[in-house]
Protein backbone atom coordinates (compact mmCIF):
# COMPACT_ATOMS: atom_id res chain seq x y z
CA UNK A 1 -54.35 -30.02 43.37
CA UNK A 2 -51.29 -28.01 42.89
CA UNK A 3 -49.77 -26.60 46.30
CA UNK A 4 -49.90 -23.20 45.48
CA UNK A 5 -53.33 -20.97 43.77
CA UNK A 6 -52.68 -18.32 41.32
CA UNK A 7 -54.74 -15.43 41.56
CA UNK A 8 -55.77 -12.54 39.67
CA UNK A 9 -55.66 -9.26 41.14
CA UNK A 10 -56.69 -7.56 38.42
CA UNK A 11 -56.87 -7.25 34.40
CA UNK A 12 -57.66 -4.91 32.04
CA UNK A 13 -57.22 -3.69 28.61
CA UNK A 14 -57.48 -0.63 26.18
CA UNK A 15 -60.87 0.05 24.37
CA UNK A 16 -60.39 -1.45 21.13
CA UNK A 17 -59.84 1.56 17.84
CA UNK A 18 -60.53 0.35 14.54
CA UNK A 19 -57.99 -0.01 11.64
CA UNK A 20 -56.71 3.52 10.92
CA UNK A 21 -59.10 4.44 14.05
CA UNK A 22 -58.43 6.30 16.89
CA UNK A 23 -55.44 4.48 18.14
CA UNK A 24 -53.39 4.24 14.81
CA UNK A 25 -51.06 6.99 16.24
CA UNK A 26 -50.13 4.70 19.03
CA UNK A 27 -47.05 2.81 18.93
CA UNK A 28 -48.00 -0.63 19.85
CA UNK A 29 -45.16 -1.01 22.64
CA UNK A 30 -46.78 2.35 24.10
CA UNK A 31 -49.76 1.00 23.81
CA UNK A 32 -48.85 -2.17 25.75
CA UNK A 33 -46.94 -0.04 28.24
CA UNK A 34 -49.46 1.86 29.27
CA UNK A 35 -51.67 -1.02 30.24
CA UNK A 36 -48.55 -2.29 32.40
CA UNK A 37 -48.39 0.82 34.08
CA UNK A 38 -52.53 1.10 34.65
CA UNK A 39 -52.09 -2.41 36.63
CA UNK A 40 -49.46 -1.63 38.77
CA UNK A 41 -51.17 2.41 39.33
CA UNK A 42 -54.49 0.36 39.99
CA UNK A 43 -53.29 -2.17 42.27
CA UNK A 44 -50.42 -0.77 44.29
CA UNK A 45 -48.02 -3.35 43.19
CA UNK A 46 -44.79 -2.56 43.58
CA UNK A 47 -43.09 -2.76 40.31
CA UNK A 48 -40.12 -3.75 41.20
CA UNK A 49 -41.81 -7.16 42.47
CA UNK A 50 -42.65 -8.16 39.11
CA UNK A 51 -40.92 -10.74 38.27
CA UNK A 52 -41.95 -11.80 34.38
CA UNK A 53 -43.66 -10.02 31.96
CA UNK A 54 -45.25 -12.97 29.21
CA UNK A 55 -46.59 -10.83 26.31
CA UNK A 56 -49.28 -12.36 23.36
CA UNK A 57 -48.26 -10.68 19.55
CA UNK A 58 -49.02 -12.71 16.49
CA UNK A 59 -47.78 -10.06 13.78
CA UNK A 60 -44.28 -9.69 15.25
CA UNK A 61 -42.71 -7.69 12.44
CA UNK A 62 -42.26 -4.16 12.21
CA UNK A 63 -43.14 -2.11 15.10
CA UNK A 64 -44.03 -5.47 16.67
CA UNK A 65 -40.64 -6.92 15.76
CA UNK A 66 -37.55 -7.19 18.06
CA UNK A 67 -39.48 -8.09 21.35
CA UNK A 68 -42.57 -6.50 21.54
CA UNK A 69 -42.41 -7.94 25.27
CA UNK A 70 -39.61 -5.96 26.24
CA UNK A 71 -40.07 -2.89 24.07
CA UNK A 72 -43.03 -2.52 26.00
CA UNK A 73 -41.32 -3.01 29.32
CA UNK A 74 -39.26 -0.51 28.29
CA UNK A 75 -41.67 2.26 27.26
CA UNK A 76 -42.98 2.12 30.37
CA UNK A 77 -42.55 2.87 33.98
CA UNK A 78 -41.39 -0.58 35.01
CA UNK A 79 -37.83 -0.75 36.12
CA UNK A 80 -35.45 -2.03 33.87
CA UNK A 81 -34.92 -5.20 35.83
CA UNK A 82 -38.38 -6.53 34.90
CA UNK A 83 -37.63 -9.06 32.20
CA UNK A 84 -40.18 -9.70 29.43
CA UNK A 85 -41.31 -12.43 26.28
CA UNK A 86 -43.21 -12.43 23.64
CA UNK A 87 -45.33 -15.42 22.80
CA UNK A 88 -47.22 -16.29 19.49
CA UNK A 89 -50.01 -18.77 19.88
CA UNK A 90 -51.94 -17.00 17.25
CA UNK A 91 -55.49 -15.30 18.60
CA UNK A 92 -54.63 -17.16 21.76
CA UNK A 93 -51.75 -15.89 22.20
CA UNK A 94 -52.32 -13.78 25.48
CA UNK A 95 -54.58 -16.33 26.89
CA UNK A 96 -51.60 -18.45 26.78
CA UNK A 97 -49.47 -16.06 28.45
CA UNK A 98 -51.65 -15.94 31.23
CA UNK A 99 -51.60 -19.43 31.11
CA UNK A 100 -47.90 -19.18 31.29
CA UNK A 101 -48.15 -16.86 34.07
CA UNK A 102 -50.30 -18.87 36.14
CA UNK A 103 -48.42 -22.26 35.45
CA UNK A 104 -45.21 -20.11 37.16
CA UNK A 105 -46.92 -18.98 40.07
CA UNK A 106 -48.78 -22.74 40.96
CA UNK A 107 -45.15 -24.50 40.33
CA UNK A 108 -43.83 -21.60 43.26
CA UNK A 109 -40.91 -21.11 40.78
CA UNK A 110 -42.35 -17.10 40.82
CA UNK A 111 -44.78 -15.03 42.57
CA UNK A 112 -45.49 -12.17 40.51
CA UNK A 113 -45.95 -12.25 36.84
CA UNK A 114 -47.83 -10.18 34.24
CA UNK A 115 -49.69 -11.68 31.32
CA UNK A 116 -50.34 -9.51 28.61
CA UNK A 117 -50.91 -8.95 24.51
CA UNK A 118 -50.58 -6.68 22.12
CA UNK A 119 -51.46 -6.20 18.11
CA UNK A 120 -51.63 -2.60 16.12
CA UNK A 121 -53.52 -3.94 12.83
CA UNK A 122 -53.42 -0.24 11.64
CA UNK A 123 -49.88 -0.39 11.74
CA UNK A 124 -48.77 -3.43 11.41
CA UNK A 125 -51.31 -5.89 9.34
CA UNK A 126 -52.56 -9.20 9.48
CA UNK A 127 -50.26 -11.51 7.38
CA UNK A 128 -48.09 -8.57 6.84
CA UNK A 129 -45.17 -10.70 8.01
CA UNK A 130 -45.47 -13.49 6.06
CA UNK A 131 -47.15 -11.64 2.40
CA UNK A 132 -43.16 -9.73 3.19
CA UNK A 133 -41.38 -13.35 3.05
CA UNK A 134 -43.03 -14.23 0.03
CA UNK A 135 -42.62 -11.49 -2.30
CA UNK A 136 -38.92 -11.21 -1.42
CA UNK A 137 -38.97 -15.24 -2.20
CA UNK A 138 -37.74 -16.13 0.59
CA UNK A 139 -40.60 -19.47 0.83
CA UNK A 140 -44.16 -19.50 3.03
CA UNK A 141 -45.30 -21.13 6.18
CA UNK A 142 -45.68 -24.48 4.64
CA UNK A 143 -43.03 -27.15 4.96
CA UNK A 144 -42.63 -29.89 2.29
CA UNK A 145 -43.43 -32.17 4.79
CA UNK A 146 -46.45 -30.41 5.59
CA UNK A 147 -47.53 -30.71 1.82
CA UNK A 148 -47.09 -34.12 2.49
CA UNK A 149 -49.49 -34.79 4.84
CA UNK A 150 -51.83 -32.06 3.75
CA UNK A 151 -51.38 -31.79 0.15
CA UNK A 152 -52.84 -29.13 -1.83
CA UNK A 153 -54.49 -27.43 1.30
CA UNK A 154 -54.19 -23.79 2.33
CA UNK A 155 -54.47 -23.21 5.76
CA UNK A 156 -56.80 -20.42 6.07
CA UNK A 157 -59.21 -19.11 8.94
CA UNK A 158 -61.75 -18.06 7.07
CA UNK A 159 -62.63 -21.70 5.48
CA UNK A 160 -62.29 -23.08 8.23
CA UNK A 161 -65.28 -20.66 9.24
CA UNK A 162 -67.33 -20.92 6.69
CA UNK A 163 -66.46 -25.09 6.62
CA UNK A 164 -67.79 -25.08 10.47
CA UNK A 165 -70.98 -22.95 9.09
CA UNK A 166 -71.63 -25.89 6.63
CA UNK A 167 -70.60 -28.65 9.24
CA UNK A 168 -72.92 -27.27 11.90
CA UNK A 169 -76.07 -26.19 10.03
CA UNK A 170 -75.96 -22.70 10.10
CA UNK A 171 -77.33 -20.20 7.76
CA UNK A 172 -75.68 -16.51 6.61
CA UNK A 173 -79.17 -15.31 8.32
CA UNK A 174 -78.25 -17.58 11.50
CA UNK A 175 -74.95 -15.64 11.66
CA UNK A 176 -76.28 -12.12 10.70
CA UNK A 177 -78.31 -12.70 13.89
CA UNK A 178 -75.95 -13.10 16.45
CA UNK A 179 -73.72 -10.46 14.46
CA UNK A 180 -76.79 -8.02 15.54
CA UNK A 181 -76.87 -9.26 19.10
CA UNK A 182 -73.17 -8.75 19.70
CA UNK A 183 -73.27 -5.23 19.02
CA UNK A 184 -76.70 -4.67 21.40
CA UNK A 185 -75.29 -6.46 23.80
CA UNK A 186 -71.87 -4.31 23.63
CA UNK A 187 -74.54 -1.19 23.29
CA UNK A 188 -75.96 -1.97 26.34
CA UNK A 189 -72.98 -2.79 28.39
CA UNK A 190 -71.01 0.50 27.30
CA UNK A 191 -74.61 2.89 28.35
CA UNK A 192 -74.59 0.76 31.68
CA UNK A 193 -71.04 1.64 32.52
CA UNK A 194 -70.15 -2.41 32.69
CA UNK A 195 -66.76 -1.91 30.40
CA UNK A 196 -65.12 1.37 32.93
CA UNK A 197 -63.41 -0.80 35.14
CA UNK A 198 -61.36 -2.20 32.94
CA UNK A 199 -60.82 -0.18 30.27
CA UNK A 200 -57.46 2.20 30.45
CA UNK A 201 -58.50 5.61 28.54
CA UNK A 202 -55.48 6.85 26.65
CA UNK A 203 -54.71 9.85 25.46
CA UNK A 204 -55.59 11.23 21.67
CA UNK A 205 -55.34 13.75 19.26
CA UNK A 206 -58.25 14.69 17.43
CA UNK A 207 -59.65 17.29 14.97
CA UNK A 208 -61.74 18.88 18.12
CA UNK A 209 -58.68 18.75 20.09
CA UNK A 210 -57.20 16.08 22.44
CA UNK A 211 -59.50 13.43 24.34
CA UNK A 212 -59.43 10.00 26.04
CA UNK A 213 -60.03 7.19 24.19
CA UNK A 214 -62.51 5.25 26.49
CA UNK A 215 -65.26 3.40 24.54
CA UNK A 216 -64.78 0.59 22.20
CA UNK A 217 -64.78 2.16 18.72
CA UNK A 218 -66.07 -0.67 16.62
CA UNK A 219 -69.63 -0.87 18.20
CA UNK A 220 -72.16 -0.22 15.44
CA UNK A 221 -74.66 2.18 17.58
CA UNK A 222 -77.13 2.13 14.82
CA UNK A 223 -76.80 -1.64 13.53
CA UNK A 224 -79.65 -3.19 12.33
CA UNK A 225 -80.45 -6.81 10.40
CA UNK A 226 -80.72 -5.35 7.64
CA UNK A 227 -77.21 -3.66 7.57
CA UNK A 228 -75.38 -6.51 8.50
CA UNK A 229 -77.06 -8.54 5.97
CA UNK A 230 -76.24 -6.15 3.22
CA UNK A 231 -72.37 -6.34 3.56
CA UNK A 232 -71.09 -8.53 0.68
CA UNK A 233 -70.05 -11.99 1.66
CA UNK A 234 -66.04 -12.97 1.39
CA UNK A 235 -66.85 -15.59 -1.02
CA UNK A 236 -69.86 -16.18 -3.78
CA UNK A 237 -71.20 -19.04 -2.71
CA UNK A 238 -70.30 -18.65 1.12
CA UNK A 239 -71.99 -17.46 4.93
CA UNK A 240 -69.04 -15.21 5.88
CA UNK A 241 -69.50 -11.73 5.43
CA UNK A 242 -66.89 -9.03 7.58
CA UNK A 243 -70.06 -8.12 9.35
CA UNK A 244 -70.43 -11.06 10.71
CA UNK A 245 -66.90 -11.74 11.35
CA UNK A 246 -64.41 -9.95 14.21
CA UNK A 247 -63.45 -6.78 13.60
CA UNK A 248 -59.72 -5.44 12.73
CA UNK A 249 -58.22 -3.85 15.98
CA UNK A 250 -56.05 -2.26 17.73
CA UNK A 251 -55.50 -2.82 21.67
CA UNK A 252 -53.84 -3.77 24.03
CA UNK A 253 -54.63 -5.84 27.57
CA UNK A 254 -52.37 -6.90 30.90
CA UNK A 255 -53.66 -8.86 33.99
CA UNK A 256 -51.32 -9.44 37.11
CA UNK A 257 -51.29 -12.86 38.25
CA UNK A 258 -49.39 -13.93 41.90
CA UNK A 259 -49.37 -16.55 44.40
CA UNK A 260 -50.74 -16.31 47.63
CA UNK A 261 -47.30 -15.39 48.93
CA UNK A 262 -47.29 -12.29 46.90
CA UNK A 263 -50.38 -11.26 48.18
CA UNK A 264 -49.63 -10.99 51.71
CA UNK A 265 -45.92 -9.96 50.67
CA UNK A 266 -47.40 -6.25 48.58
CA UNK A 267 -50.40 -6.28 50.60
CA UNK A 268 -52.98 -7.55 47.12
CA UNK A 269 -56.58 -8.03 47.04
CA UNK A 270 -57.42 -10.62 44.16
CA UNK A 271 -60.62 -10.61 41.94
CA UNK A 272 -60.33 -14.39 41.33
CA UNK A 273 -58.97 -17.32 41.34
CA UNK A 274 -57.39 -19.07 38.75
CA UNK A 275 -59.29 -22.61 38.90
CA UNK A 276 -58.29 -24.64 35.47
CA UNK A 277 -55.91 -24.76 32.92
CA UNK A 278 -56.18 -26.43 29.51
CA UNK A 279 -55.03 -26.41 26.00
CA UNK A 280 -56.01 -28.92 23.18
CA UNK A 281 -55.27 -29.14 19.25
CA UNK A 282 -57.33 -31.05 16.77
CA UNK A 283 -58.13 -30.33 12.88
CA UNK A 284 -55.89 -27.57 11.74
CA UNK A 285 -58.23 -27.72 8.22
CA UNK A 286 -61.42 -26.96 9.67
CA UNK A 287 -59.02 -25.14 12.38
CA UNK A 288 -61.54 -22.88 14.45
CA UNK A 289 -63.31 -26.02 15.85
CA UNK A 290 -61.24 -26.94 18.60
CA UNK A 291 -62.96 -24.84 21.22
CA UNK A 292 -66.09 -27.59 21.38
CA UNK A 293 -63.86 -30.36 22.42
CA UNK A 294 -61.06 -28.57 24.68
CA UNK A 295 -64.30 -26.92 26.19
CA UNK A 296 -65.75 -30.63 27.56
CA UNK A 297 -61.80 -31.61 28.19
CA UNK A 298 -61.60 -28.45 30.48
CA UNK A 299 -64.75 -29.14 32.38
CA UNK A 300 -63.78 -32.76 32.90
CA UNK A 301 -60.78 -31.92 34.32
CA UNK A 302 -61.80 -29.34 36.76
CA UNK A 303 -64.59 -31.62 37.65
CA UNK A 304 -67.32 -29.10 36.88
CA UNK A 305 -70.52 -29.39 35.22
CA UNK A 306 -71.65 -26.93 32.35
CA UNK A 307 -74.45 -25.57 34.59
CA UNK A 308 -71.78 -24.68 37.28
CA UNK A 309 -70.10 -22.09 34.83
CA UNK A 310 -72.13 -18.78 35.18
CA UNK A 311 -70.37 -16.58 32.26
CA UNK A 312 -68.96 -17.91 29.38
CA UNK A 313 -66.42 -15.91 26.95
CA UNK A 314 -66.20 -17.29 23.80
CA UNK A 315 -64.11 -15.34 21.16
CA UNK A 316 -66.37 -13.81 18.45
CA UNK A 317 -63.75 -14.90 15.37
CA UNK A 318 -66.27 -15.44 12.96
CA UNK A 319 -70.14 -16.18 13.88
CA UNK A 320 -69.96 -19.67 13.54
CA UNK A 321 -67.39 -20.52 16.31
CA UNK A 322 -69.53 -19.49 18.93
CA UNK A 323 -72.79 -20.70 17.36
CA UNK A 324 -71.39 -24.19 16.75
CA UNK A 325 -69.80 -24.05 20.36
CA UNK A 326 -73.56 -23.29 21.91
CA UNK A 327 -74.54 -26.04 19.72
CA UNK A 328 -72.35 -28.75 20.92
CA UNK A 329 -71.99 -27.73 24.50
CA UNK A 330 -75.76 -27.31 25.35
CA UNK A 331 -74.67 -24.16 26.83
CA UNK A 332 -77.37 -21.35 28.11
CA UNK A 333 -77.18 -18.73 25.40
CA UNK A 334 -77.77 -16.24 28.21
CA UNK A 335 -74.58 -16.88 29.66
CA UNK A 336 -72.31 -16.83 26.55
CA UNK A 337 -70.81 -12.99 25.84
CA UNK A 338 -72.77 -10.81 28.25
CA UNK A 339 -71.41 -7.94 27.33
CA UNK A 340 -71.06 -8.32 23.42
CA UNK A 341 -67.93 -9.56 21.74
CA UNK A 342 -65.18 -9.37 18.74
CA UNK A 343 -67.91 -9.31 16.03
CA UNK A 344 -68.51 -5.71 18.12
CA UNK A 345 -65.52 -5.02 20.51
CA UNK A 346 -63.04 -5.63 17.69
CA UNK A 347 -60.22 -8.90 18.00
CA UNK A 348 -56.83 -7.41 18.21
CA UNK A 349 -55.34 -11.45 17.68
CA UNK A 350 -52.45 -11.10 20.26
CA UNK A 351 -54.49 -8.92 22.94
CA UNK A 352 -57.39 -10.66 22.98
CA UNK A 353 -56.87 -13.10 25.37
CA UNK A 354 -55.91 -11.11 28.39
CA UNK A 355 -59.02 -8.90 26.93
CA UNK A 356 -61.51 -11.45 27.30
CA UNK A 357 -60.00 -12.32 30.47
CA UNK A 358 -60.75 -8.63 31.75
CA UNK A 359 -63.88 -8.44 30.55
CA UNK A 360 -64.86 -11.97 32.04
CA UNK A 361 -63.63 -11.45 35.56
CA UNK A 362 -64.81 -7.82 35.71
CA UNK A 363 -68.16 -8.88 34.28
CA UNK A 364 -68.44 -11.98 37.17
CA UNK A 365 -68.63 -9.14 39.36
CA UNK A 366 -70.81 -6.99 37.99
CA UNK A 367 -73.34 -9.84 38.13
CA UNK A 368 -72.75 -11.13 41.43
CA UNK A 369 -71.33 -14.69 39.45
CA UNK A 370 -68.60 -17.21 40.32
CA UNK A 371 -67.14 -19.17 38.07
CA UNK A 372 -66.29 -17.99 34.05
CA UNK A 373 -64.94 -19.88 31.36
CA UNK A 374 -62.92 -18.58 28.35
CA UNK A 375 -62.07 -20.42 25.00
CA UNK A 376 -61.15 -19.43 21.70
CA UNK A 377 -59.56 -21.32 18.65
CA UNK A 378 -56.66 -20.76 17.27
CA UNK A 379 -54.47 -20.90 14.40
CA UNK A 380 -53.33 -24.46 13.69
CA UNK A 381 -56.51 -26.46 15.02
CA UNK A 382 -55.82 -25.33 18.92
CA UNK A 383 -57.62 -23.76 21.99
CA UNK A 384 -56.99 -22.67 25.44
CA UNK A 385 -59.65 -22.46 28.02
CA UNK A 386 -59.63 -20.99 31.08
CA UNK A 387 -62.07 -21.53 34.15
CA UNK A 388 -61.39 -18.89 37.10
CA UNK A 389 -63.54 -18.55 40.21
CA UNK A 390 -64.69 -14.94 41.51
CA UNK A 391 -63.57 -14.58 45.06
């Protein structure tokens, strides 16, 4: 064990607006500002403690270019003197930052460090970035020698979803399904109240005047089977369909992580504890698969059983990912996305780590729960999980 524990005191993250939504007029350093500033209002931290801000962007180009980490830093109230970097592990990007933060705090070399994420999709695409490179000629992602050993394959998420679909058994009506579930389950969560503590409202313009943007925008309130089933499917002969996939976003999410120094130091109560740590990369073709096996690699190394995890958080990329991860783990389908997820909340890539984190560790309290586990693939065959332990 290491000598120090990394705790949580607290995470949260903005409801999620859909593409050209509600919070396309944000600026996505505001946006990730003003969840920096909601965690140090919230906790009483003293900003000037902070030593490290670790911030998740995939689409770093545009208004996400030039350090979103510190342009965020720097729109809001933190002193100048808190540093700042951006990190790109694709949709796990943020979960790696926290990962990042944590891994500081239990080698002592800081106390206090935010982990946090970021992505606009309204206003600054998916693949934006790259689609840029190649029409000014200037090459893609793929290497030569990366031909090489994959020749003739193109990378791309959503085969790798529909080739996990095939691999796994399931149908477009086995996906439609838990498509429908996600949003009642995000239904019911937003009429109980479970989402308020930790969503930050912000501030909007609308036709009826200004208002705070509070609720997740992407839930369907009046989804049904037969809805989802008649959106067209991304490919002829294929499962996927963009209602059964995670929706385009725009968000942002923070969580403070310290040591037990900084605790007794700014006088901090933490929600949890940060238990287990682990990252793994397998098939980059079928590429969304990963979760499964750094999922039994995580519980190994904790020393945990599947029936001691209470809540599980598994990202909502595409229906498959979670279905094939129930499938292969065993896992109690009761305990896998309590409160809905991305097919429903929305999966703004960079924030959605630190997201899921604030919805797991807010949602181990609301149930009276100790021990969560979060996983999500990746781009490039990889997946973090994350075990933490409600105190």
């Amino acid at each position: 064990m290491p000598a120090e524990t990394a705790y949580i005191v607290d995470a949260v993250r903005t409801a999620g607006g859909r593409r050209k939504g509600k919070l396309a007029d944000w600026h996505p350093a505001d946006m990730a500002g003003a969840t920096l500033d909601a965690l140090v209002e919230r906790t009483g931290m003293d900003p000037k403690g902070i030593e490290d801000v670790i911030m998740g962007c995939v689409t770093q180009g545009g208004e996400q270019s030039m350090h979103v980490g510190r342009n965020a830093v720097l729109a809001s109230s933190l002193p100048e003197s808190v540093p700042a970097v951006t990190i790109d592990r694709q949709c796990g990007s943020s979960q790696q930052a926290l990962h990042f933060a944590a891994q500081a705090v239990l080698s002592g070399t800081q106390d206090v460090v935010i982990a946090a994420g970021v992505e606009s999709m309204t206003r600054v695409p998916m693949g934006a970035t790259m689609s840029l490179f190649a029409e000014a000629g200037l090459g893609i992602p793929k290497s030569p020698h990366q031909e090489e050993r994959y020749p003739g394959i193109v990378f791309s998420q959503f085969s790798g979803a529909e080739a996990m679909a095939r691999k796994h058994g399931f149908s477009r009506d086995d996906l439609d399904a838990f498509a429908l579930e996600s949003h009642r389950k995000a239904i019911a969560a937003t009429k109980a109240g479970h989402f308020e503590a930790e969503i930050v409202p912000l501030p909007i313009d609308t036709p009826e005047g200004p208002e705070l943007h509070q609720h997740d925008e992407g839930i369907r309130l009046d989804a049904t089977l037969e809805s989802i089933q008649s959106v067209k499917l991304l490919a002829p002969d294929g499962v996927i369909s963009a209602a059964n996939a995670s929706q385009i976003c725009d968000g942002a999410s923070a969580a403070l992580i310290v040591s037990e120094r900084a605790l007794k130091t700014f006088g901090l109560t933490p929600l949890a504890r940060i238990h287990s740590l682990t990252v793994t990369a397998g098939d980059p073709v079928i590429m969304l698969e990963e979760p499964l096996f750094a999922t039994d690699r995580a519980l190994e190394r904790a020393g945990l059983k599947l029936a001691d995890i209470d809540l599980f958080e598994v990202n909502e990329a595409f229906a498959s990912v979670p279905l094939a991860w129930l499938r292969h783990t065993g896992a109690d389908p009761a305990k896998l996305n309590v409160h809905g997820g991305a097919i429903a909340l929305g999966h703004p890539l960079g924030a959605s780590g630190t997201k899921l984190m604030a919805t797991l560790v807010h949602a181990l309290g609301t149930h009276g729960k100790r021990y969560g586990l979060q996983t999500m693939c990746e781009g490039g065959g990889i997946a973090n999980v994350t075990i933490i332990e409600r105190l």
